[in-house]
C-alpha atoms as a PDB file:
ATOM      1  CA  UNK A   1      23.236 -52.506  19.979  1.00  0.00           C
ATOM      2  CA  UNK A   2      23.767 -49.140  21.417  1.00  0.00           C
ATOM      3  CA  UNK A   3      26.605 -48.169  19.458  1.00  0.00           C
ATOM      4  CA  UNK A   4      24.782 -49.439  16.127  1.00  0.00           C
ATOM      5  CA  UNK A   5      22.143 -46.704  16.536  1.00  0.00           C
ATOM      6  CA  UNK A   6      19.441 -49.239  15.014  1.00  0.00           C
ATOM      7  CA  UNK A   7      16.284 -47.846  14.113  1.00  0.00           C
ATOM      8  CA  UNK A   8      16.931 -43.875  15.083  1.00  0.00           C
ATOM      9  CA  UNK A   9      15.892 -42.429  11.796  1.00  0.00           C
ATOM     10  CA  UNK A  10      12.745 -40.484  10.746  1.00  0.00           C
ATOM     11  CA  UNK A  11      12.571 -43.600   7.985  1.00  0.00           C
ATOM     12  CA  UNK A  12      12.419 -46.210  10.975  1.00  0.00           C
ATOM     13  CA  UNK A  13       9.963 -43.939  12.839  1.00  0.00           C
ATOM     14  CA  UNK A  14       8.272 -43.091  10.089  1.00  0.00           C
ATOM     15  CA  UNK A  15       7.115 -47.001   9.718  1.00  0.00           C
ATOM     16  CA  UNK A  16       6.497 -47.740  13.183  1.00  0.00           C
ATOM     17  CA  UNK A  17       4.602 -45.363  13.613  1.00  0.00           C
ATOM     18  CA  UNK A  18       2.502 -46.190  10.379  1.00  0.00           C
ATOM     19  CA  UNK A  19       2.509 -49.606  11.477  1.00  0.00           C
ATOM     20  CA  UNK A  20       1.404 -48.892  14.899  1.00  0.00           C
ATOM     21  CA  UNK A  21      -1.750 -47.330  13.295  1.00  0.00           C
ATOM     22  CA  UNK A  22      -2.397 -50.329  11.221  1.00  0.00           C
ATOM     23  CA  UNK A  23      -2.211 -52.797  14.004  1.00  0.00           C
ATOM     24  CA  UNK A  24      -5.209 -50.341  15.649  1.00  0.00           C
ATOM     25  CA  UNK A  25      -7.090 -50.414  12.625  1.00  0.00           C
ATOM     26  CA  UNK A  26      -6.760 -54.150  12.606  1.00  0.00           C
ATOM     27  CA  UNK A  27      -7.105 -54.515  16.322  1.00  0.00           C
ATOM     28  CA  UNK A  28     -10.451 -52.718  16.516  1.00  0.00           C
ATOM     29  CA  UNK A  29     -11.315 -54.616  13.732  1.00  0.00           C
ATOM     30  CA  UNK A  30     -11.666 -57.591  15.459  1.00  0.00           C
ATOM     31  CA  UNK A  31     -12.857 -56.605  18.581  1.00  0.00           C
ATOM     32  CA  UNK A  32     -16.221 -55.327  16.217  1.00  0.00           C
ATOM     33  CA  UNK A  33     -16.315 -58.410  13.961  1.00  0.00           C
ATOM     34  CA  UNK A  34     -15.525 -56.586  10.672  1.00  0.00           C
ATOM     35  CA  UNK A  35     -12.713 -58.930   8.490  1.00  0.00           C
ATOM     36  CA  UNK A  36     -13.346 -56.307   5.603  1.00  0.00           C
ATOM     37  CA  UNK A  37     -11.781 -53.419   8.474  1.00  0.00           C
ATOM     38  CA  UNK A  38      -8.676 -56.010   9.378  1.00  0.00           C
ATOM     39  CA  UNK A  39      -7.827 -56.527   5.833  1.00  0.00           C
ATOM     40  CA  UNK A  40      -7.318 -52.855   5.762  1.00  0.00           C
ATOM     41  CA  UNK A  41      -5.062 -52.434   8.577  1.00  0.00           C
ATOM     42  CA  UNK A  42      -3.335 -55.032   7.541  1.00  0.00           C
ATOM     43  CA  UNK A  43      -2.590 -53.294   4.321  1.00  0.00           C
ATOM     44  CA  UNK A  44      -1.420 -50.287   6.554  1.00  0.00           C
ATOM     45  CA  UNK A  45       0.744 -52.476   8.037  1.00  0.00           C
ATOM     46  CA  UNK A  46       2.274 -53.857   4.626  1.00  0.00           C
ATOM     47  CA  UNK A  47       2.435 -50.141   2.899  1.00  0.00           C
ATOM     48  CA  UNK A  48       3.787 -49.119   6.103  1.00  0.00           C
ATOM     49  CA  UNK A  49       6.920 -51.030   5.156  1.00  0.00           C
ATOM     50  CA  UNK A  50       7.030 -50.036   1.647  1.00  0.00           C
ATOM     51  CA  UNK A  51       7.094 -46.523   2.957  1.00  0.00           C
ATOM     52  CA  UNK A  52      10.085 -47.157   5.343  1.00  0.00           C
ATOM     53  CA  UNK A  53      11.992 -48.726   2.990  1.00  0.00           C
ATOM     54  CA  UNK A  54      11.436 -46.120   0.501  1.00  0.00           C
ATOM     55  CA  UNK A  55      12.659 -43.286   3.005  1.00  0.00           C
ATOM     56  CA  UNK A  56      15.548 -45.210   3.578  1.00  0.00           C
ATOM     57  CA  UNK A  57      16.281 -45.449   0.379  1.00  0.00           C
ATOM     58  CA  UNK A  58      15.978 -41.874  -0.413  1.00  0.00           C
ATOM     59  CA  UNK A  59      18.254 -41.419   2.093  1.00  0.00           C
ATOM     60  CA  UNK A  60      16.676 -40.653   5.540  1.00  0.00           C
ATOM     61  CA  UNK A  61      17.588 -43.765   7.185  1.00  0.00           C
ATOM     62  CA  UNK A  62      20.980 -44.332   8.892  1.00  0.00           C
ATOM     63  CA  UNK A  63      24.239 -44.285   6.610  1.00  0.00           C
ATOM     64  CA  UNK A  64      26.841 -46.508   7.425  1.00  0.00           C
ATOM     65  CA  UNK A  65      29.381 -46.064   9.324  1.00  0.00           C
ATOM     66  CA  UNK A  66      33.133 -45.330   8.008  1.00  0.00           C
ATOM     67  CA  UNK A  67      34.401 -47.687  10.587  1.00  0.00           C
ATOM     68  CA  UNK A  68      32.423 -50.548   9.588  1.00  0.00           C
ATOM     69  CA  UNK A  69      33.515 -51.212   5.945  1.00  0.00           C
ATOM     70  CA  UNK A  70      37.304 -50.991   6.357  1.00  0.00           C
ATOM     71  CA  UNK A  71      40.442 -52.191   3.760  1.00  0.00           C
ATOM     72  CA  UNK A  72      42.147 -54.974   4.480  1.00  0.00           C
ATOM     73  CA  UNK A  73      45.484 -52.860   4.946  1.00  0.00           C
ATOM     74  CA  UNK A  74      43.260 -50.976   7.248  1.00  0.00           C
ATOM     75  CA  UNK A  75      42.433 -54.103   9.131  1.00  0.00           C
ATOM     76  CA  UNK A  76      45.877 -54.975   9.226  1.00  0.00           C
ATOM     77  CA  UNK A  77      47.534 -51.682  10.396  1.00  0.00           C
ATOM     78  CA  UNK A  78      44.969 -51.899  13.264  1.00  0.00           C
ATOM     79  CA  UNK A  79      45.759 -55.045  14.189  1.00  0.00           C
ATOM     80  CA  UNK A  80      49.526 -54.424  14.202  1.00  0.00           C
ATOM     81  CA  UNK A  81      48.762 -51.494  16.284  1.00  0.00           C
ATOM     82  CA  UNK A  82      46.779 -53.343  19.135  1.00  0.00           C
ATOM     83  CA  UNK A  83      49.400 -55.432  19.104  1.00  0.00           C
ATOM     84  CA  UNK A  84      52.376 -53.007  19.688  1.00  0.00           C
ATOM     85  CA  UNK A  85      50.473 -51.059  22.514  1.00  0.00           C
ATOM     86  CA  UNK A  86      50.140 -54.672  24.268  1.00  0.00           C
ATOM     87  CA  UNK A  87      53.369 -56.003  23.818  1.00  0.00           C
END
């Protein structure tokens, strides 16, 4: 998971941290008994996703990698490779 990087971008942050706040809003909400107040974090908490999924489509979430997506000759010259160096 490490290597994947999952989740450090300001789009990730960006909605956790939006979502965090909602899930006070709503949290405090119940505590004082106030469904109008819990409805409205959870709306934070849906536009907090719309947000993040906006960033990351405007590009400030995390490209993918050049490694990931490779050809199959790719695939196959790396294979033929691993197998040289352990033969």
């Amino acid at each position: 998971m490490a290597a994947a990087a999952h989740g450090h971008n300001p789009a990730a942050w960006t909605g956790v941290i939006i979502s965090f706040i909602g899930f006070g809003i709503a949290g405090v909400a119940m505590i004082l008994p106030s469904p109008l107040l819990v409805v409205a974090g959870l709306a934070v908490v849906l536009v907090a996703g719309v947000i993040g999924k906006a960033m990351a489509m405007a590009g400030m979430g995390k490209q993918p990698s050049p490694h990931v997506y490779k050809s199959v000759e790719e695939q196959t010259e790396a294979r033929a490779a691993r197998a040289a160096v352990a033969a």
